[in-house]
N, C-alpha and C. Protein backbone atom coordinates (compact mmCIF):
# COMPACT_ATOMS: atom_id res chain seq x y z
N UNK A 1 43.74 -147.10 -144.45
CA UNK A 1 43.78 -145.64 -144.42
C UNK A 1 42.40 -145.05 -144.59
N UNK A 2 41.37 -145.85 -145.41
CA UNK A 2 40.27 -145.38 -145.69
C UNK A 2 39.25 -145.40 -144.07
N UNK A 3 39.72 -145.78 -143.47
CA UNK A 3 38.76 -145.69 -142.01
C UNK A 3 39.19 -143.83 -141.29
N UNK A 4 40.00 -143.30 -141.57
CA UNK A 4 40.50 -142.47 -141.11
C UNK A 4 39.53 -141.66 -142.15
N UNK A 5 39.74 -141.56 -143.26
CA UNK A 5 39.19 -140.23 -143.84
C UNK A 5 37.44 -140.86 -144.23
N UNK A 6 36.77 -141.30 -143.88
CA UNK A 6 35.31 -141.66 -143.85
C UNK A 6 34.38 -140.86 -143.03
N UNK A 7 33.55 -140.07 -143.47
CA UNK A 7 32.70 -139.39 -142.68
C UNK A 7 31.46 -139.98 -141.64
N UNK A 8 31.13 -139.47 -141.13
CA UNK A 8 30.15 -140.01 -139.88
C UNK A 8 29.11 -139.45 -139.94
N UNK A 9 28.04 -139.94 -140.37
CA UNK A 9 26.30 -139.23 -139.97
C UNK A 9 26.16 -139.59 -139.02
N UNK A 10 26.20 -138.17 -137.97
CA UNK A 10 25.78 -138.87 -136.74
C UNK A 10 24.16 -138.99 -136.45
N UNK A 11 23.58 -138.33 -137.53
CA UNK A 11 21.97 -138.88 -137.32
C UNK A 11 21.58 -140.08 -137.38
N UNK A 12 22.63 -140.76 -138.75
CA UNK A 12 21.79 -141.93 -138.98
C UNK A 12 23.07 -143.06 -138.36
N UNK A 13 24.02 -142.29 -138.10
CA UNK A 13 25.13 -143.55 -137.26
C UNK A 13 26.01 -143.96 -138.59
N UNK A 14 25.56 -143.72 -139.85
CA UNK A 14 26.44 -144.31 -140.97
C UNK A 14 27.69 -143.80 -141.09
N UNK A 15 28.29 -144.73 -141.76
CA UNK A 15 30.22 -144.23 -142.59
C UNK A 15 29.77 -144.50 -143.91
N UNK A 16 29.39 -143.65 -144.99
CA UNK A 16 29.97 -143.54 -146.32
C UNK A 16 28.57 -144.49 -146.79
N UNK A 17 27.43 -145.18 -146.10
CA UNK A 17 26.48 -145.95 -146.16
C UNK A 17 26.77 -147.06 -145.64
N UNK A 18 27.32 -147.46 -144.72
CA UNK A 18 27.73 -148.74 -144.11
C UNK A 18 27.49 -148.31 -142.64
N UNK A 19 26.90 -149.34 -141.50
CA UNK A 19 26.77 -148.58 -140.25
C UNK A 19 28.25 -148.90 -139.86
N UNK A 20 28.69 -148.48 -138.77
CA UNK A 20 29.83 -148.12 -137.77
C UNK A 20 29.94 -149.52 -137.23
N UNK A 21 31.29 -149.53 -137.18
CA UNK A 21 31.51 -150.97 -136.81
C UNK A 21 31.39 -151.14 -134.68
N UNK A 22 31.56 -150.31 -134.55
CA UNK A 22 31.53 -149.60 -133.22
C UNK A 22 30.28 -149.19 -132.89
N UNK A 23 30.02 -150.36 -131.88
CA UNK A 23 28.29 -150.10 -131.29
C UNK A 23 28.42 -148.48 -130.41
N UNK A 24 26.98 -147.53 -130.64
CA UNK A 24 26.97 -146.34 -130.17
C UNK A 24 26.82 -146.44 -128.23
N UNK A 25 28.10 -145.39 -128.17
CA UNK A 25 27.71 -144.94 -126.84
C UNK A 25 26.84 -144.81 -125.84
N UNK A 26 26.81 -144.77 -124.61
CA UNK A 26 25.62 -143.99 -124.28
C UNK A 26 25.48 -142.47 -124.44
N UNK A 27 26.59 -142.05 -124.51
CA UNK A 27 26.13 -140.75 -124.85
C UNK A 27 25.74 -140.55 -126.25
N UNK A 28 25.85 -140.95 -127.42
CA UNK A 28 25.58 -141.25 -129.04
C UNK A 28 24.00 -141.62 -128.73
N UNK A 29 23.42 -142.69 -127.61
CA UNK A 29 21.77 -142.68 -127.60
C UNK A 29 21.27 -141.89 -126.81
N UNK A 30 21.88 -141.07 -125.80
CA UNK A 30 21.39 -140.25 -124.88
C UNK A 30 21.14 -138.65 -126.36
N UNK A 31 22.14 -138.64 -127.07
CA UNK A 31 21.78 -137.46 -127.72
C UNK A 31 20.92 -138.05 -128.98
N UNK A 32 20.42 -138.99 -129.27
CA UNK A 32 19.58 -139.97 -130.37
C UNK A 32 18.32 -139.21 -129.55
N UNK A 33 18.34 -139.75 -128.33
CA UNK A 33 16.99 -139.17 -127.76
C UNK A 33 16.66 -138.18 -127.13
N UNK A 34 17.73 -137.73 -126.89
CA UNK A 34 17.45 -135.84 -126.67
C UNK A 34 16.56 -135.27 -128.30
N UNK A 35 16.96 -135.88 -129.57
CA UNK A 35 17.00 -134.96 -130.63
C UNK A 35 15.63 -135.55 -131.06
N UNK A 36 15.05 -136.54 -130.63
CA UNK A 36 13.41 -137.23 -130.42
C UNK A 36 12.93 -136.59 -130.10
N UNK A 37 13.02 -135.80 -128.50
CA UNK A 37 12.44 -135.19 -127.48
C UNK A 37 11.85 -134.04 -127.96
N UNK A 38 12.80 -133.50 -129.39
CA UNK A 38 12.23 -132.29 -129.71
C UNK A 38 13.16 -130.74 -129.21
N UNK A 39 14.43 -131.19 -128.52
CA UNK A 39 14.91 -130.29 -128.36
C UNK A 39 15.69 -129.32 -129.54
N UNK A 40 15.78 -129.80 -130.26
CA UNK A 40 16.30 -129.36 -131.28
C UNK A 40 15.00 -128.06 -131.92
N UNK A 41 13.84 -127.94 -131.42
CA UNK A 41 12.80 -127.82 -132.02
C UNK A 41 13.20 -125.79 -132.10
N UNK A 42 13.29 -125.60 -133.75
CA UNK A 42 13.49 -123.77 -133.87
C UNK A 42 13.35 -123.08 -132.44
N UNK A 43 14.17 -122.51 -132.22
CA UNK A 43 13.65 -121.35 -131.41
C UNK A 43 13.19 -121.88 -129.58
N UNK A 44 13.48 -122.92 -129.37
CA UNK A 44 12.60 -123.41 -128.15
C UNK A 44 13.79 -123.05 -127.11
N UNK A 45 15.16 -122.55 -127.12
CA UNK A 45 16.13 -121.95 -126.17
C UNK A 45 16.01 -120.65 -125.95
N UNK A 46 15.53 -120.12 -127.45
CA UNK A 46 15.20 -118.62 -127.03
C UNK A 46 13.83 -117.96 -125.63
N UNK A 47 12.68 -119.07 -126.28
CA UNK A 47 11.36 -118.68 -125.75
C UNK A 47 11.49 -119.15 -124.48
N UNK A 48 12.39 -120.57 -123.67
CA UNK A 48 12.85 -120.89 -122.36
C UNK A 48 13.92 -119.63 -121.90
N UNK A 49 14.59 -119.16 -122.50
CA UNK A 49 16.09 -117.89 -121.86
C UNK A 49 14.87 -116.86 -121.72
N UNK A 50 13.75 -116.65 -122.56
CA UNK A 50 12.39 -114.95 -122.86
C UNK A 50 11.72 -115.40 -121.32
N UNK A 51 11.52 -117.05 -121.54
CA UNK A 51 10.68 -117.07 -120.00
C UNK A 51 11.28 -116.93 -118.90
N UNK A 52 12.44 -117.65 -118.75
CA UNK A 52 13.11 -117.51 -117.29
C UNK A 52 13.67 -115.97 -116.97
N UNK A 53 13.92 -115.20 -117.57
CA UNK A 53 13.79 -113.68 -117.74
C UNK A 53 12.98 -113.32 -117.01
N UNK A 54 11.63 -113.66 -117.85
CA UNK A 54 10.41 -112.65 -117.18
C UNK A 54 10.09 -113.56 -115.50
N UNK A 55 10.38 -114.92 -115.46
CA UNK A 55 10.18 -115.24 -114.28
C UNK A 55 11.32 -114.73 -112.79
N UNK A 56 12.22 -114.79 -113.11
CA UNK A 56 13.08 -113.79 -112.43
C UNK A 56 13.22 -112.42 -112.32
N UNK A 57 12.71 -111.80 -112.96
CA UNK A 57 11.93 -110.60 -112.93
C UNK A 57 10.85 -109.70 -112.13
N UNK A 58 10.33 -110.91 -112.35
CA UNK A 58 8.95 -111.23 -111.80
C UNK A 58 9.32 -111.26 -110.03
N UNK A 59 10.11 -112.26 -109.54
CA UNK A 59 10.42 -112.68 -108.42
C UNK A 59 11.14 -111.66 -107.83
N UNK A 60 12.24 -110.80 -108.53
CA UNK A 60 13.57 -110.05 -108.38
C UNK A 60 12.60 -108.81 -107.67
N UNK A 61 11.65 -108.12 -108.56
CA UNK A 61 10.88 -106.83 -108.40
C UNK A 61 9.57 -106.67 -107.20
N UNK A 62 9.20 -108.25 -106.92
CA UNK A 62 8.24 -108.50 -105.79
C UNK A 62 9.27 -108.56 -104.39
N UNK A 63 10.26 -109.01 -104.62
CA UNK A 63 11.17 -108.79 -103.42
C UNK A 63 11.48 -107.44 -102.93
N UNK A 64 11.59 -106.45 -103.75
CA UNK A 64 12.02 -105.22 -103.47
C UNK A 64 10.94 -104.39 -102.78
N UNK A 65 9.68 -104.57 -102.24
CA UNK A 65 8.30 -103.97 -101.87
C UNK A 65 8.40 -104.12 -100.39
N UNK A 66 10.04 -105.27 -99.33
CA UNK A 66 9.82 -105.62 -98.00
C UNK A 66 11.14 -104.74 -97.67
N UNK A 67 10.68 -104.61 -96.25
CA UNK A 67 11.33 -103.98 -95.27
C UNK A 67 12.76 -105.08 -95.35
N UNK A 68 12.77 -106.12 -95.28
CA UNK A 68 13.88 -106.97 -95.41
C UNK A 68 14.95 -106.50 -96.54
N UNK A 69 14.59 -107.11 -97.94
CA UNK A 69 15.27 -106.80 -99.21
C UNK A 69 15.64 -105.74 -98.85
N UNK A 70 15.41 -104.20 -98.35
CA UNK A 70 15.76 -103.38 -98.27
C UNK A 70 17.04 -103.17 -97.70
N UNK A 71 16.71 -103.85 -96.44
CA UNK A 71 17.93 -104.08 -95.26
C UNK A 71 19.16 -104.75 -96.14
N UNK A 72 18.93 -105.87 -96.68
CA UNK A 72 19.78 -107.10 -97.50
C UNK A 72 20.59 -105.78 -98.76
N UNK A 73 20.29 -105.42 -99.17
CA UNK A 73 20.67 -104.67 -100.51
C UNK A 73 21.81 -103.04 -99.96
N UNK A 74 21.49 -102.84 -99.19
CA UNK A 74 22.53 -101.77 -98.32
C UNK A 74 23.90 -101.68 -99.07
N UNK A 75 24.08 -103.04 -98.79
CA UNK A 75 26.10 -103.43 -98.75
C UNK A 75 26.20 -103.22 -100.62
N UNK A 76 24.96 -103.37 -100.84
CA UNK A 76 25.29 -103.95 -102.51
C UNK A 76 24.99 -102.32 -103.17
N UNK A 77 23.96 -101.60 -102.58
CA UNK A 77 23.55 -100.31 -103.77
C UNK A 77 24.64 -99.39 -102.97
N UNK A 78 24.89 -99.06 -102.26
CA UNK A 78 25.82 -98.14 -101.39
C UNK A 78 27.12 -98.59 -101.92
N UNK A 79 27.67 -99.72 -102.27
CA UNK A 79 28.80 -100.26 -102.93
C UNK A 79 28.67 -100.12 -104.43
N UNK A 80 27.69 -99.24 -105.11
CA UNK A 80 27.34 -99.68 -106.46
C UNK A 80 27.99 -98.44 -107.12
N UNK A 81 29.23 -98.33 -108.23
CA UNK A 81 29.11 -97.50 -109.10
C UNK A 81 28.79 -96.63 -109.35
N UNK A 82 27.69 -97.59 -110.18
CA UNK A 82 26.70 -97.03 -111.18
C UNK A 82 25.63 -96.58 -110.38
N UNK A 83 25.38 -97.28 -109.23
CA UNK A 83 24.01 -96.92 -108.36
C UNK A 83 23.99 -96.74 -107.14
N UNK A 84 24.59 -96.08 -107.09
CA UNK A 84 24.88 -95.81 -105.29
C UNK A 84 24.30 -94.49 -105.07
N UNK A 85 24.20 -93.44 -106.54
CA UNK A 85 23.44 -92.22 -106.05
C UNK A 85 22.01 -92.57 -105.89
N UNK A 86 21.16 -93.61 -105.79
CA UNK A 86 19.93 -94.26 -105.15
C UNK A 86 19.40 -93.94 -104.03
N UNK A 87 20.60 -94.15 -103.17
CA UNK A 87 20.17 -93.45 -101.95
C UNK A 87 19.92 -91.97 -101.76
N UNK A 88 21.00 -91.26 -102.25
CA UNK A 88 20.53 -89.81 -102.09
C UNK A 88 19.52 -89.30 -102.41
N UNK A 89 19.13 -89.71 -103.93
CA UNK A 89 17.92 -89.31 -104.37
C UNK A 89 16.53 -89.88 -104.04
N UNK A 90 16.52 -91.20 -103.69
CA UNK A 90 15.17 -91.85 -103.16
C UNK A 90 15.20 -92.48 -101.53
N UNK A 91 16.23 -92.43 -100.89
CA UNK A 91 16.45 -93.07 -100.16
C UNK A 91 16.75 -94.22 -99.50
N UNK A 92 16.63 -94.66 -98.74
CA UNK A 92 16.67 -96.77 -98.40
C UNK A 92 15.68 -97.23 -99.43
N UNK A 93 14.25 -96.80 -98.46
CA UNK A 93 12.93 -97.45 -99.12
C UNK A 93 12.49 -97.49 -100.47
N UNK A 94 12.90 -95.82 -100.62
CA UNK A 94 12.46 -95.92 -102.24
C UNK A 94 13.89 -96.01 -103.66
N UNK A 95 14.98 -96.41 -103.13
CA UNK A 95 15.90 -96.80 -104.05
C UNK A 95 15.24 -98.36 -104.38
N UNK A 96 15.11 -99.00 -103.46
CA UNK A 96 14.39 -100.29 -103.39
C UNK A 96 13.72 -100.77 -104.48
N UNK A 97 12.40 -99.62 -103.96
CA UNK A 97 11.26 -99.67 -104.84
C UNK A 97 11.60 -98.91 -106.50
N UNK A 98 12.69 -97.86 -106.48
CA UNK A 98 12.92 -97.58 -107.70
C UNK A 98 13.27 -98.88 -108.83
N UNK A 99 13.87 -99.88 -107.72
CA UNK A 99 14.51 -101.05 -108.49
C UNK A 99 13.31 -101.91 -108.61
N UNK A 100 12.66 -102.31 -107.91
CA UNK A 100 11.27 -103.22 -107.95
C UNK A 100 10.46 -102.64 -109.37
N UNK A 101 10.07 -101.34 -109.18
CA UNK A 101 9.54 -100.87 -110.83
C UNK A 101 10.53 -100.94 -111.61
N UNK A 102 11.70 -100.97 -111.50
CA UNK A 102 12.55 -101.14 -113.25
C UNK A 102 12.50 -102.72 -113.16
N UNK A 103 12.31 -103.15 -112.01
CA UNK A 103 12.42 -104.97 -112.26
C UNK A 103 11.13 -105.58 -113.30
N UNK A 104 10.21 -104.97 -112.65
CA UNK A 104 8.98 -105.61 -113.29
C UNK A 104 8.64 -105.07 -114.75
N UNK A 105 9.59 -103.54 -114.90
CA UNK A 105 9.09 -102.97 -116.28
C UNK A 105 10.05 -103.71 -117.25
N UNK A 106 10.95 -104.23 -116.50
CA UNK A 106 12.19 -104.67 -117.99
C UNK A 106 11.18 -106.58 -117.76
N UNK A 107 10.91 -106.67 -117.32
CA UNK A 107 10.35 -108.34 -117.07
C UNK A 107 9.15 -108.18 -118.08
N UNK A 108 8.02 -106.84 -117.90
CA UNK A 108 7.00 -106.92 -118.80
C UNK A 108 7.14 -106.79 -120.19
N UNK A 109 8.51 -106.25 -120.42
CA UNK A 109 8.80 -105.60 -121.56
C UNK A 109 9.05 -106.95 -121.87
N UNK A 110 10.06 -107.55 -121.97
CA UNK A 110 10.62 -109.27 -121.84
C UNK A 110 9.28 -110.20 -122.13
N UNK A 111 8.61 -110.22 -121.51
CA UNK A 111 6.85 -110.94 -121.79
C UNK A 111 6.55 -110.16 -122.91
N UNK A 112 6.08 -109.30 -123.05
CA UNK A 112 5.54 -108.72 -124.20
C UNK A 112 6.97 -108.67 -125.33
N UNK A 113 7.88 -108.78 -125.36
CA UNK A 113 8.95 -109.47 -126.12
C UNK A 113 8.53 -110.95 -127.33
N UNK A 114 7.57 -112.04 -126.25
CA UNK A 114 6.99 -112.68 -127.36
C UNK A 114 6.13 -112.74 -128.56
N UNK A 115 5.94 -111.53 -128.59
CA UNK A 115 4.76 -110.98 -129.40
C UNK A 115 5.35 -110.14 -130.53
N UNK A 116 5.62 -109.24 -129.44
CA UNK A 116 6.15 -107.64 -129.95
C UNK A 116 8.15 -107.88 -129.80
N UNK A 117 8.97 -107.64 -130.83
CA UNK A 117 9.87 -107.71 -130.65
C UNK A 117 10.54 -106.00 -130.56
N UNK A 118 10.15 -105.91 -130.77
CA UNK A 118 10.23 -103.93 -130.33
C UNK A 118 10.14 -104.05 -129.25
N UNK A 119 9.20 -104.42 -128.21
CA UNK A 119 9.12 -104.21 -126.61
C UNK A 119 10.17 -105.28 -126.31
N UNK A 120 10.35 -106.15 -126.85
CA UNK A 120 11.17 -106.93 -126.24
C UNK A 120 13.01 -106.67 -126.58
N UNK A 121 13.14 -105.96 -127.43
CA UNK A 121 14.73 -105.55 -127.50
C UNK A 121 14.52 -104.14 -126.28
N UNK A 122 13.57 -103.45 -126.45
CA UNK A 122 13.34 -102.47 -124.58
C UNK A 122 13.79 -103.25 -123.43
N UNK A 123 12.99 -104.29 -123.45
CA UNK A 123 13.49 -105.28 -122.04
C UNK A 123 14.54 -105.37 -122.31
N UNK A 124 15.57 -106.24 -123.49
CA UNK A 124 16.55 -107.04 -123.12
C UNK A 124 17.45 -105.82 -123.02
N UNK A 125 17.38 -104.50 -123.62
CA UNK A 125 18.26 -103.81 -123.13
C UNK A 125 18.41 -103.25 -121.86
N UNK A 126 17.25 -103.48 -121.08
CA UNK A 126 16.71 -102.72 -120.02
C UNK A 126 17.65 -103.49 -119.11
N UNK A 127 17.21 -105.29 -119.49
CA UNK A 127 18.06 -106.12 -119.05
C UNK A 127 19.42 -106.18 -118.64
N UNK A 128 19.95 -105.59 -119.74
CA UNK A 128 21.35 -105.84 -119.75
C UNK A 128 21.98 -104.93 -119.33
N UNK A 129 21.48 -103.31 -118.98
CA UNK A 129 21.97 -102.05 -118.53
C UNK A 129 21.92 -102.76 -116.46
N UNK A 130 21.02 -103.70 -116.16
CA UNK A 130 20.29 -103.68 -114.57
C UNK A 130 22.00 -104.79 -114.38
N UNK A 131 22.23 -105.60 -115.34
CA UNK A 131 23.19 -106.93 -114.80
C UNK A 131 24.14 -105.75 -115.07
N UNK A 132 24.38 -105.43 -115.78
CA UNK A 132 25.79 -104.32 -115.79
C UNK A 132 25.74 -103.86 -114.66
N UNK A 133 25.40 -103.42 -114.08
CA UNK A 133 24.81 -102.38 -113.00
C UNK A 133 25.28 -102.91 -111.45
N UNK A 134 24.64 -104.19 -111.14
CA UNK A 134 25.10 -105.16 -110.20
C UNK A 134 25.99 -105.57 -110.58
N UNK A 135 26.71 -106.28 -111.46
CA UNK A 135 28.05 -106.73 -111.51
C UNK A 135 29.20 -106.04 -111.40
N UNK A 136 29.23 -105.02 -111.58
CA UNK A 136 30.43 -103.99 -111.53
C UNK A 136 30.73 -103.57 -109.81
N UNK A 137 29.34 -104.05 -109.13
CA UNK A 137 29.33 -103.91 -107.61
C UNK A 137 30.82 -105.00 -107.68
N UNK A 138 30.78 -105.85 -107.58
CA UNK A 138 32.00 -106.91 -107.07
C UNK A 138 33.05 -106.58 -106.93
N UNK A 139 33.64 -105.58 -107.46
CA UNK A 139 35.18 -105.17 -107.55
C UNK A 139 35.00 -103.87 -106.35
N UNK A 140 34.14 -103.11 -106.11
CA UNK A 140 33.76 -102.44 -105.28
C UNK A 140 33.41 -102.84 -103.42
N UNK A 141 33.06 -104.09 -103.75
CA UNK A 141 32.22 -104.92 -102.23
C UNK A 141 33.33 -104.95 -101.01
N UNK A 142 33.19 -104.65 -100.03
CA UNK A 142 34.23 -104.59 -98.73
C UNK A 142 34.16 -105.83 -98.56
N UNK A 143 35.10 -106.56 -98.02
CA UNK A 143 35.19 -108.18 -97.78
C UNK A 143 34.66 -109.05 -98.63
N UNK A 144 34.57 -108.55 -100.06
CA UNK A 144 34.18 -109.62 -100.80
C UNK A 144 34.72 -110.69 -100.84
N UNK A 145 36.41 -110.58 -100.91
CA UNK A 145 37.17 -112.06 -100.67
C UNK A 145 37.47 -112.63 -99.32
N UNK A 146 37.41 -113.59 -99.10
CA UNK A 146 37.76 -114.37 -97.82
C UNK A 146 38.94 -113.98 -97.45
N UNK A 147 39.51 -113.51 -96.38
CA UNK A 147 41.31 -113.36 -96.16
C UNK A 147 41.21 -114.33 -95.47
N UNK A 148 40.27 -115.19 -94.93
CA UNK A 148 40.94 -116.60 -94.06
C UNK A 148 41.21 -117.61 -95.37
N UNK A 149 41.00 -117.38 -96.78
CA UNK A 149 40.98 -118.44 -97.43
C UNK A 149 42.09 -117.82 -98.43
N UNK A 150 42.94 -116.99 -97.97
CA UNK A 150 43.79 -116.12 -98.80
C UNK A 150 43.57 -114.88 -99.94
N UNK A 151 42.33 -114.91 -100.09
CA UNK A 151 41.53 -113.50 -100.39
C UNK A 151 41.44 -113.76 -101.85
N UNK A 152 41.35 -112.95 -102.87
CA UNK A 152 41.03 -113.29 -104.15
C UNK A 152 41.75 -114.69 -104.99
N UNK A 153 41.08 -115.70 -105.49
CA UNK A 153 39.33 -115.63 -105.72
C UNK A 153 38.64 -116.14 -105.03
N UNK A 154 38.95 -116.33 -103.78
CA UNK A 154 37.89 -117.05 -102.40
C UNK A 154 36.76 -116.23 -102.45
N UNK A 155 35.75 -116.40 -102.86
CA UNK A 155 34.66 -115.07 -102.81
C UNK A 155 34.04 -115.64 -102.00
N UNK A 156 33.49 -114.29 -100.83
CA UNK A 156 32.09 -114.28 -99.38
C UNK A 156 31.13 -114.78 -100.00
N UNK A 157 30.36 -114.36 -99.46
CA UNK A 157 28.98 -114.42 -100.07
C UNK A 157 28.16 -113.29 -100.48
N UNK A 158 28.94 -112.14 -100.65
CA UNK A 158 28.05 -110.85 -101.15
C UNK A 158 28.95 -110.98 -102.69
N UNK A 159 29.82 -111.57 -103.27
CA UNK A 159 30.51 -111.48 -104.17
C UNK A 159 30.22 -112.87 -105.11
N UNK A 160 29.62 -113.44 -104.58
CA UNK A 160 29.14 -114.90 -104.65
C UNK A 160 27.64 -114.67 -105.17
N UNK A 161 26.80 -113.68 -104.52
CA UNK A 161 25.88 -113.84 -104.74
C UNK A 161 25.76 -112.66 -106.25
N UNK A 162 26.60 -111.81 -106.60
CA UNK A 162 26.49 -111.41 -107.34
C UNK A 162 27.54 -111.71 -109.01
N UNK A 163 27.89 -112.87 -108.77
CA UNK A 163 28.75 -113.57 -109.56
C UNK A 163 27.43 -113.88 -110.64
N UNK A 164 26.52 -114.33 -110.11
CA UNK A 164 25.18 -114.86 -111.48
C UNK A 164 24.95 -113.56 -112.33
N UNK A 165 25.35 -112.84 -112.03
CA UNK A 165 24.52 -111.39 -112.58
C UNK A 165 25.98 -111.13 -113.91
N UNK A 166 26.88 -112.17 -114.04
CA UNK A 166 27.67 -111.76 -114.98
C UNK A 166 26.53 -113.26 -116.58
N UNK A 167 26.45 -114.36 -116.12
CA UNK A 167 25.56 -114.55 -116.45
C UNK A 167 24.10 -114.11 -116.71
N UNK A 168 23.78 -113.58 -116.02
CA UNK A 168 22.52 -112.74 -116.53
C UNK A 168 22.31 -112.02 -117.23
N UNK A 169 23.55 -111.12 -117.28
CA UNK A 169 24.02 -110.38 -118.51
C UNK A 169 24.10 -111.15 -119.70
N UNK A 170 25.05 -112.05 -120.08
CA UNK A 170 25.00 -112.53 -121.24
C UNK A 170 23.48 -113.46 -121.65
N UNK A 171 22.66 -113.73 -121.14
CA UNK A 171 21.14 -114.45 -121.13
C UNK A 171 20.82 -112.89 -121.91
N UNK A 172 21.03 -111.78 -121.20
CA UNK A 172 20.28 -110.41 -121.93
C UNK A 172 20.26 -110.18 -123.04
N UNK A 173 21.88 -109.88 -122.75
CA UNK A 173 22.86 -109.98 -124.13
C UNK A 173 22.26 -110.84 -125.52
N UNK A 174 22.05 -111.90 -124.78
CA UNK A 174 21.43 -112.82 -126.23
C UNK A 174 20.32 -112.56 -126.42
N UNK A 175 19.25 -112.03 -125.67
CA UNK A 175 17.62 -111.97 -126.11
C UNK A 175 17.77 -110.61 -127.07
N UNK A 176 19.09 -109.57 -126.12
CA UNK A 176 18.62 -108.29 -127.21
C UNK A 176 19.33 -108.90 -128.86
N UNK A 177 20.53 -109.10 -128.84
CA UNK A 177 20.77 -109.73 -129.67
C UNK A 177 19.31 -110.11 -130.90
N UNK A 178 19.28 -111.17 -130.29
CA UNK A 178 18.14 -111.95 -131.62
C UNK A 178 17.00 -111.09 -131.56
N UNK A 179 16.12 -110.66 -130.68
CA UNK A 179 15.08 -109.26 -130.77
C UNK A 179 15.12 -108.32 -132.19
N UNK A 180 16.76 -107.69 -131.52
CA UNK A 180 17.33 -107.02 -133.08
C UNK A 180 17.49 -107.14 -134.60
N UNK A 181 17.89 -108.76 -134.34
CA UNK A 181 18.21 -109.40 -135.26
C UNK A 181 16.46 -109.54 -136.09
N UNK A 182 15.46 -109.97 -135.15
CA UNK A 182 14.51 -109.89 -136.14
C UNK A 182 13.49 -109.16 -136.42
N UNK A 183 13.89 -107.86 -135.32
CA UNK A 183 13.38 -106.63 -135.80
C UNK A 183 14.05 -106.27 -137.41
N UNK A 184 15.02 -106.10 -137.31
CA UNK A 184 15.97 -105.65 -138.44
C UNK A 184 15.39 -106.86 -139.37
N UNK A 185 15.02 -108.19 -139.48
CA UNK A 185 14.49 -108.78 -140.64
C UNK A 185 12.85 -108.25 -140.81
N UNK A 186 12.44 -107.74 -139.85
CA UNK A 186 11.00 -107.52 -140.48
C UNK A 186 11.49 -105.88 -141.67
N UNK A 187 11.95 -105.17 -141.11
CA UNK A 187 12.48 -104.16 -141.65
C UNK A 187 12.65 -104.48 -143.07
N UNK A 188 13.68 -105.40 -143.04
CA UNK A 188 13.78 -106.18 -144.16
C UNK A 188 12.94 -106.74 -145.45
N UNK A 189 11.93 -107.33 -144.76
CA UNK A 189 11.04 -107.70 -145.39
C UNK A 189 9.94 -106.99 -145.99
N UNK A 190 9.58 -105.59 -144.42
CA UNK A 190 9.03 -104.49 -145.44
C UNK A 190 9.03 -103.71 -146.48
N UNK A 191 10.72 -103.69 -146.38
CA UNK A 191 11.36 -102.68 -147.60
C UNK A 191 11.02 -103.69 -149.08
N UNK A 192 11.48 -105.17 -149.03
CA UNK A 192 11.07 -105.63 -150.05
C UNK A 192 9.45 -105.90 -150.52
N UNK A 193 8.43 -105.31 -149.92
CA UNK A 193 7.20 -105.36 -149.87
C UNK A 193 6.75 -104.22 -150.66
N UNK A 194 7.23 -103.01 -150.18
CA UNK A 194 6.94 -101.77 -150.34
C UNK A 194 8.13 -102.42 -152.15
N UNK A 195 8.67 -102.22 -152.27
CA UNK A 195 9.47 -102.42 -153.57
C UNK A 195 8.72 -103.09 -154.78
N UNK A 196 8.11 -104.67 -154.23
CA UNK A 196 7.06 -105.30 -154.95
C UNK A 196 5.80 -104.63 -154.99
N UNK A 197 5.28 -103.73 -154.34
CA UNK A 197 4.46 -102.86 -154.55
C UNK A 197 4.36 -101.60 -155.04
N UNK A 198 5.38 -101.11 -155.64
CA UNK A 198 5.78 -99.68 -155.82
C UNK A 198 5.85 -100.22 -157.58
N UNK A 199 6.49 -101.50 -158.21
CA UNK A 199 6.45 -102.17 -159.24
C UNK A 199 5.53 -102.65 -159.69
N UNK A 200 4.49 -102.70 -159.01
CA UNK A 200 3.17 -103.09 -159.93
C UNK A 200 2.62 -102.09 -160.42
């Protein structure tokens, strides 16, 4: 009975100080050496989710400056909600370009996020208002579902291509998240500063 209730270090592979009678997996050494590698290392998912942000950003907002992207984006801002008054007010070209400058300003904000976490809860909210924004297109999109494949959830490819942007959202979601989280601890830490100083 005592094999049943015995605990498992899975760092060091032990039961109770005795190793495991059961040679480890490959997956038991594949994660031995993932946790070598350093992945485990504070914070190194956040500053990879802060970079791929600003690198998609980066890419998302340089696209919006061509006569193409312009053409490509029609079906999607004219289908948009939230953003379909784009056109009226700036037109084809410059709804485009309205989006190319919020691309690159929520991406810089996001970069300067590693530093400054004030600019960077700006981005991730900036972030997370732009994926809201496109994703809500999908339920809106003309032929988004296939009717040769029996129609919902067969998704085209304009419904397909905006399926990542529900992910992108939650990537936001999490940068503003922790941003906040340690804005609100510096806060924290000032108030107890100012306290130890107000006591001397």
């Amino acid at each position: 009975m005592s094999q049943f209730t015995t605990k498992f270090d899975i760092a060091t592979g032990d039961n109770n100080g005795t190793r495991s009678p059961v040679a480890p997996s490959l997956a038991d050494s594949l994660v031995r050496v993932l946790g070598r590698l350093g992945i485990l290392t504070e914070d190194l998912d956040y500053h990879l989710i802060r970079a791929s942000m600003v690198i998609i950003f980066l890419f998302f907002g340089y696209q919006k400056w061509f006569q193409y992207e312009a053409d490509v984006l029609i079906p999607y801002i004219s289908n948009g909600p939230l953003i379909f008054w784009l056109y009226p007010v700036f037109g084809i070209r410059g709804a485009t370009w309205f989006l190319g400058v919020s691309e690159w300003s929520f991406g810089a904000l996001l970069f300067l996020g590693f530093w400054n976490k004030k600019l960077g809860t700006l981005g991730a909210l900036g972030s997370c208002v732009t994926f809201i924004c496109t994703a809500t297109i999908i339920p809106f999109m003309p032929n988004g579902w296939a009717a040769s494949a029996g129609g919902f959830p067969a998704m085209t490819e304009h419904v397909a291509f905006l399926m990542k942007d529900i992910v992108l959202f939650s990537v936001s979601f999490y940068l503003l998240r922790q941003d906040v989280a340690r804005v609100l601890l510096t806060f924290g830490q000032n108030d107890d500063t100012a306290v130890l100083a107000s006591s001397r």
